[in-house]
Protein backbone atom coordinates (compact mmCIF):
# COMPACT_ATOMS: atom_id res chain seq x y z
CA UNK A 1 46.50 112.56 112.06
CA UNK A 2 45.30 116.11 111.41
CA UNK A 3 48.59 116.80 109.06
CA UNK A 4 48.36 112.57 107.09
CA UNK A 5 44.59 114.63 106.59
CA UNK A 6 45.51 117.70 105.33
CA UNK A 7 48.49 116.18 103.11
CA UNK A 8 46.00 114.00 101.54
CA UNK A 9 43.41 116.30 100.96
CA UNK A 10 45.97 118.73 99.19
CA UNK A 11 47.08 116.02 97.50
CA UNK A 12 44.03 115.07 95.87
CA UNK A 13 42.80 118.88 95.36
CA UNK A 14 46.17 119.22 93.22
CA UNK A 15 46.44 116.24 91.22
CA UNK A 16 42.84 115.53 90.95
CA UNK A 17 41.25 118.52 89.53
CA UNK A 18 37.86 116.21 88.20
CA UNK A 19 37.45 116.49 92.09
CA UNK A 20 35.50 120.06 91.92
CA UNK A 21 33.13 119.06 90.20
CA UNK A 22 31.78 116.97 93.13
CA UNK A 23 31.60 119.61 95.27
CA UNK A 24 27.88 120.59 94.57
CA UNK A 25 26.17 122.54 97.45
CA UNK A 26 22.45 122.10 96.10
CA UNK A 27 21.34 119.96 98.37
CA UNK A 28 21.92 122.81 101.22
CA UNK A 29 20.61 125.09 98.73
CA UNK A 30 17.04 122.55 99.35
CA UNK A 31 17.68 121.84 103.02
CA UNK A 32 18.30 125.78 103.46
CA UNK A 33 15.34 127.07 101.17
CA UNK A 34 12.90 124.70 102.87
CA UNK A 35 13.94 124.97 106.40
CA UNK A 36 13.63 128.78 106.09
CA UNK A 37 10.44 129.26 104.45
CA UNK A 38 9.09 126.61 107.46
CA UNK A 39 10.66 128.90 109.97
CA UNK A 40 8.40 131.95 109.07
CA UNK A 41 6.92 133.71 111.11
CA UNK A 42 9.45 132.86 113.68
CA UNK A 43 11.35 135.83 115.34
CA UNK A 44 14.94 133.93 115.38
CA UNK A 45 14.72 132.98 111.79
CA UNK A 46 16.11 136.48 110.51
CA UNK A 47 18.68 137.08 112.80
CA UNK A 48 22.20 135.60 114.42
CA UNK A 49 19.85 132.53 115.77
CA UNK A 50 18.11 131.37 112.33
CA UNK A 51 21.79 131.48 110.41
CA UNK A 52 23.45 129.31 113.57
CA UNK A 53 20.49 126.65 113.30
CA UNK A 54 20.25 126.53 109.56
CA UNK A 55 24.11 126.03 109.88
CA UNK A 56 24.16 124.37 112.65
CA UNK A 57 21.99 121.50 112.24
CA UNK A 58 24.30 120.36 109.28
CA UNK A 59 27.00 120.72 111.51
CA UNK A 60 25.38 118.47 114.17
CA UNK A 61 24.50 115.86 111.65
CA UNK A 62 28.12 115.66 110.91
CA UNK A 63 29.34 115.34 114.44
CA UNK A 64 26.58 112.12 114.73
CA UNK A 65 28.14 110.49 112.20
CA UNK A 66 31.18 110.87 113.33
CA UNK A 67 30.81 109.80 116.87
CA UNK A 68 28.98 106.61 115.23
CA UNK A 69 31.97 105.91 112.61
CA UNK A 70 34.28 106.17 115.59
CA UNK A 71 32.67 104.10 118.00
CA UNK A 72 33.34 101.47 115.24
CA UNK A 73 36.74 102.04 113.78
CA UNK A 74 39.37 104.81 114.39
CA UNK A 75 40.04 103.97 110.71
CA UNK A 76 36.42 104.92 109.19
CA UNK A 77 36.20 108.10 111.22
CA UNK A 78 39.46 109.30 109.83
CA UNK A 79 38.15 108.45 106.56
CA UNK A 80 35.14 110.36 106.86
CA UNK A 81 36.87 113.07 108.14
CA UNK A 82 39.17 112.79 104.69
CA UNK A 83 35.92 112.92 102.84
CA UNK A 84 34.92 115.94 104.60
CA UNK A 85 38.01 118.04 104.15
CA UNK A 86 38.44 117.29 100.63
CA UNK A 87 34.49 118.07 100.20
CA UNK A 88 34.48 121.34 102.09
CA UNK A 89 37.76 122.81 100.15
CA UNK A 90 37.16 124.87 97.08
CA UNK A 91 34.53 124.45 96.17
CA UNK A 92 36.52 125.06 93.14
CA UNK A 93 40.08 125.39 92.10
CA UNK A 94 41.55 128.83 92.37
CA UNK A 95 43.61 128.55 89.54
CA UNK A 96 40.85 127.01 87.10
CA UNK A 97 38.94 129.75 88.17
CA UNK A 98 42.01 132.35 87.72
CA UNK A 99 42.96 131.06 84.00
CA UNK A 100 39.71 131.74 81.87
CA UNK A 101 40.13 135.72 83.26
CA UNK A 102 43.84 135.45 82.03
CA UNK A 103 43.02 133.99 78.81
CA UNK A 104 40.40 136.66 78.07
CA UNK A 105 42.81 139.30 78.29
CA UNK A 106 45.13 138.02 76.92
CA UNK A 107 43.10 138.05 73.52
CA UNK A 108 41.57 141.29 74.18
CA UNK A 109 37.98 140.08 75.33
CA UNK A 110 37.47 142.41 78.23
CA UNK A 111 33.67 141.63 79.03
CA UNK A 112 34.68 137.47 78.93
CA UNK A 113 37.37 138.46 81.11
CA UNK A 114 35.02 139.87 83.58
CA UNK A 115 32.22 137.50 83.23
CA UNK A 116 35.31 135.18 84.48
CA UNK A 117 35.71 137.42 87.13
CA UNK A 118 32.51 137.08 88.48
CA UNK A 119 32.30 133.84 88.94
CA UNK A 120 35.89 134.27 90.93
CA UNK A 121 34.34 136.33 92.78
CA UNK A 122 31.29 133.87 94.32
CA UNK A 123 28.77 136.54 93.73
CA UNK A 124 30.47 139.57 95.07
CA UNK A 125 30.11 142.71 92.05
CA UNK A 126 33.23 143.39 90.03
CA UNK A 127 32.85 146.38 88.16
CA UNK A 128 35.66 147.34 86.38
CA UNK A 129 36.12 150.91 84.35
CA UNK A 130 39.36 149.50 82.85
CA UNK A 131 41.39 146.62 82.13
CA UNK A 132 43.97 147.84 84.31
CA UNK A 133 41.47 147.70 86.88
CA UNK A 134 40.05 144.57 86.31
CA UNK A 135 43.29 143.11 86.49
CA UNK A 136 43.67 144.74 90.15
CA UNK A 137 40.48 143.59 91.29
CA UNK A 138 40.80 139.97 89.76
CA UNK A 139 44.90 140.49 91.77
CA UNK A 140 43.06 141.85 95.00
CA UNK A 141 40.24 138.82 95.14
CA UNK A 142 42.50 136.25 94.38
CA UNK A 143 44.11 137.37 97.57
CA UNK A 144 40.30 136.71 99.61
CA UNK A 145 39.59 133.51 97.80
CA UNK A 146 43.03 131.69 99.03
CA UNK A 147 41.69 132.31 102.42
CA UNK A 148 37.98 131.02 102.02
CA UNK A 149 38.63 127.99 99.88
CA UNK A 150 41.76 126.61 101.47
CA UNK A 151 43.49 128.31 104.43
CA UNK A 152 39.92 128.63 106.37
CA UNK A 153 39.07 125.34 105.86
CA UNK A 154 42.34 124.14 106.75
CA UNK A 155 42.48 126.30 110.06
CA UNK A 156 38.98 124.97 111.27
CA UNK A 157 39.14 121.52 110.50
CA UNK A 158 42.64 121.77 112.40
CA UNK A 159 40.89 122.89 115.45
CA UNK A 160 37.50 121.41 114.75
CA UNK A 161 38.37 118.57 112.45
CA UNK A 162 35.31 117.97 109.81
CA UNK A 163 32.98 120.09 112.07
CA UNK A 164 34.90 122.69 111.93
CA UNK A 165 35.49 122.65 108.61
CA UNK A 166 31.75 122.16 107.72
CA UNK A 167 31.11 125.10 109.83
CA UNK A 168 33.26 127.41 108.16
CA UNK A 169 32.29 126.06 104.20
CA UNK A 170 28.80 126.91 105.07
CA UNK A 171 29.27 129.72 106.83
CA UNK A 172 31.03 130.95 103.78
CA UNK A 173 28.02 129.85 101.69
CA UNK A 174 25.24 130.62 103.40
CA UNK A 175 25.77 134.07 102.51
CA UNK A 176 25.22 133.71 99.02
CA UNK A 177 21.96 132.41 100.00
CA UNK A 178 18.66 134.18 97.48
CA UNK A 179 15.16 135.10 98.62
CA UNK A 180 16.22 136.43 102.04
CA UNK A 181 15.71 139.21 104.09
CA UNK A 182 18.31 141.94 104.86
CA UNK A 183 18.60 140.88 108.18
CA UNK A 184 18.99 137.31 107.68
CA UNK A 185 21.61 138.37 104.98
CA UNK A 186 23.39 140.67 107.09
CA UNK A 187 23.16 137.86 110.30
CA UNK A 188 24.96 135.51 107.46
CA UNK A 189 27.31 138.32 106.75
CA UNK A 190 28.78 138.47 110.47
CA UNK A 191 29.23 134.49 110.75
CA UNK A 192 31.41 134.79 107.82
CA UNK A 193 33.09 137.47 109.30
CA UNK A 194 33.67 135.94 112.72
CA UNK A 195 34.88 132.58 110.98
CA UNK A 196 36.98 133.94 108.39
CA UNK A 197 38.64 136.72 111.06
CA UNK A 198 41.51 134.55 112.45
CA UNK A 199 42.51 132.47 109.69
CA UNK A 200 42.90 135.66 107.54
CA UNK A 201 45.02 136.91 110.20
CA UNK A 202 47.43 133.44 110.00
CA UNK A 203 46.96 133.49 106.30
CA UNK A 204 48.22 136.94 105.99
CA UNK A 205 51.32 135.78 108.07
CA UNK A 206 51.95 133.08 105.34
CA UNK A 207 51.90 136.43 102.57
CA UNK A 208 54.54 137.78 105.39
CA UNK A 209 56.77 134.71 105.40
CA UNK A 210 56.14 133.89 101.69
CA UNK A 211 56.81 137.17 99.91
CA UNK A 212 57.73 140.40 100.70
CA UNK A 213 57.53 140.96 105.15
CA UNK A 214 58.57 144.38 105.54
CA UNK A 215 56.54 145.59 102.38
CA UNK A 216 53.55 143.30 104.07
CA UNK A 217 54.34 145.29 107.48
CA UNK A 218 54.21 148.58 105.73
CA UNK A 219 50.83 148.24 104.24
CA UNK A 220 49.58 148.29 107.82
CA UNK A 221 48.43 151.54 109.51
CA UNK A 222 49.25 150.43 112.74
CA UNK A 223 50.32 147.22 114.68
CA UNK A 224 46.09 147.55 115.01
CA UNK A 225 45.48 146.45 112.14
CA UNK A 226 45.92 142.77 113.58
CA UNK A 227 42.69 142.96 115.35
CA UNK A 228 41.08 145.59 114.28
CA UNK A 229 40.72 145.65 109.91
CA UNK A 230 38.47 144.02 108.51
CA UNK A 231 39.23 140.45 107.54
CA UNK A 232 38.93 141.16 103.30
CA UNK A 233 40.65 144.27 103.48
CA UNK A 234 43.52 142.95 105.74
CA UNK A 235 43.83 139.98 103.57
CA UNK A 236 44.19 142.63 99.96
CA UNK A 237 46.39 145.47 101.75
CA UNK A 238 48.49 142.98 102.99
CA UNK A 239 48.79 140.60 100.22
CA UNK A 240 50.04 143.44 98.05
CA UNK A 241 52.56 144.67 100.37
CA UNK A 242 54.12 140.88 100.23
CA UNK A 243 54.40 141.32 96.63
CA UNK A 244 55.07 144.70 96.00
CA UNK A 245 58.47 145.08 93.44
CA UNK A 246 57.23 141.93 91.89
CA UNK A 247 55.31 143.37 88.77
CA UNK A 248 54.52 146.79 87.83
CA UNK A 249 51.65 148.83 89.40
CA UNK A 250 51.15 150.85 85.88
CA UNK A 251 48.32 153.20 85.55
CA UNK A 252 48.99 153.16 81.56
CA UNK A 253 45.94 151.81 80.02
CA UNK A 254 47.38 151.22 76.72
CA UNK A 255 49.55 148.90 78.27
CA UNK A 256 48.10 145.39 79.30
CA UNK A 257 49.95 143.79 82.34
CA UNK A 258 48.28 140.76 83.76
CA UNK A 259 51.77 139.81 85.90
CA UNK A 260 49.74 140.97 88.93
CA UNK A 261 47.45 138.33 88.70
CA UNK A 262 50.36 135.70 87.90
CA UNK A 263 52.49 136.75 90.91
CA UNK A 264 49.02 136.45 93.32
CA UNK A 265 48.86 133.19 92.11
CA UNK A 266 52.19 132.14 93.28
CA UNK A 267 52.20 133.79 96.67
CA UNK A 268 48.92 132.11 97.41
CA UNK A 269 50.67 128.48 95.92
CA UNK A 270 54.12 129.98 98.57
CA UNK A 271 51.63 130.75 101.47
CA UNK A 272 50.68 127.10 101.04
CA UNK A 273 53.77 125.46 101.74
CA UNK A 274 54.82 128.06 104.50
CA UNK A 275 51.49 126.92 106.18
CA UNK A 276 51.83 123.22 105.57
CA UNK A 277 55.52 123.60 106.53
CA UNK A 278 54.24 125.61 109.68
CA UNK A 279 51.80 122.77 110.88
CA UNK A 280 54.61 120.11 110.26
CA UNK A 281 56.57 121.83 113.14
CA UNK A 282 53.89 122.09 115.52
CA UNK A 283 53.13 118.71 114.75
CA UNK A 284 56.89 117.19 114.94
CA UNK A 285 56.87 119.34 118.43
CA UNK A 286 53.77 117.37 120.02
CA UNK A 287 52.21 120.86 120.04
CA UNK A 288 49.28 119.68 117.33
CA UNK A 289 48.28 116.34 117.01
């Protein structure tokens, strides 16, 4: 049931692209800003404990409505769980997101382009002193984003189902989150970390199996790496390596080469179908249901 899930919400993320425009958080933007400001004063509110409660609570909320929807019918609880899934991917298209930065350069409006990189981005800075460099920054976070928008969902709503995947949309969300403290913003930080830390590591194994895997393997330190990197940097160093000799690494600045970008795109669109494909085998050997 998980794959019929995950087929379907694919499906509909790539032939329905109207669908990202329903995916509007605001109303955990209210739920969050409210339940916060009611919680001060409290010790666990700006720590590990506030962030897993705030989270949390959504999470539970989830879980009652689907125990209720499957005491009723198998069928409605794997429809809400459809729902879910489709909801919690994105929240917007990587590729919508990609072309407006492409398009930019491509006529030579450098500050567009990175005001389209910025909203890539979700909020994290992107500085760039070049185009060059914007180029391998917009390459390099393209890399990130295939993990947080689609193979993290994917991964925890495979071993959560819609919980899961809840878990892991807010937890990339919550983050983002204004008018907090630094420790509530670095407690937010973590979850993301601990969430996004093994589905980077099986999404990086898709960049293996999709592009280049000894170039992937060589943009390791050591077999430590694995465990031990952090999650984004794992996901950029290795994500190169699998398509190193695909485009030009140029340094010219006179020269504008956007095939970086272009060939990120299609290793993320590979790394799709090597994980789909992946999850079909488990499935057809009774090892994932």
């Amino acid at each position: 049931m998980n794959l019929i899930s995950i087929l379907l919400a694919l499906a509909v993320e790539f032939f329905y692209k109207p669908v990202s425009d329903l995916r509007r958080f605001d109303w955990f933007d209210r739920y969050h800003e409210t339940l916060y400001r009611k919680l001060d004063g409290q010790p666990l509110r700006d720590g590990p404990l506030g962030v897993i409660l705030l989270v949390g609570l959504v999470a539970l909320a989830v879980w009652v409505v689907l125990a209720i929807l499957a005491m009723l019918s198998g069928l409605l609880a794997f429809l809400f769980g459809l729902v879910v899934l489709i909801f919690t991917l994105g929240p917007r298209d990587l590729e919508e997101d990609v072309q407006p930065v492409l398009g930019a350069l491509e006529r030579g409006d450098t500050e567009a382009a990175l005001l389209s990189a910025q909203k890539l981005a979700d909020g994290d800075e992107i500085s760039a002193e070049s185009t060059s460099d914007l180029v391998r920054q917009v390459r390099d976070r393209i890399l990130i984003e295939a993990n947080t928008r689609v193979f993290g969902v994917l991964f925890w709503f495979l071993l959560l189902g819609p919980i899961g995947a809840v878990l892991f949309r807010l937890g990339c969300h919550v983050r983002q989150q204004p008018s907090v403290t630094a420790e509530y913003r670095d407690a937010s930080r973590d979850l993301y970390r601990i969430l996004a830390w093994i589905p980077a590591r099986l999404t990086v194994l898709c960049y293996a199996l999709a592009g280049n895997f000894v170039d992937t393997l060589s943009r390791w330190q050591s077999p430590s790496d694995m465990w031990q990197q952090e999650s984004d940097a794992f996901l950029i160093a290795s994500g190169n390596g699998a398509i190193q000799g695909e485009y030009r690494d140029d340094d010219d600045e006179t020269v504008l080469d956007t095939t970086p970008i272009q060939h990120a795109l299609a290793l993320v669109k590979r790394a799709l179908v090597v994980w789909v494909a992946l999850l079909a085998l488990l499935t057809l050997m009774g090892l994932i249901f």
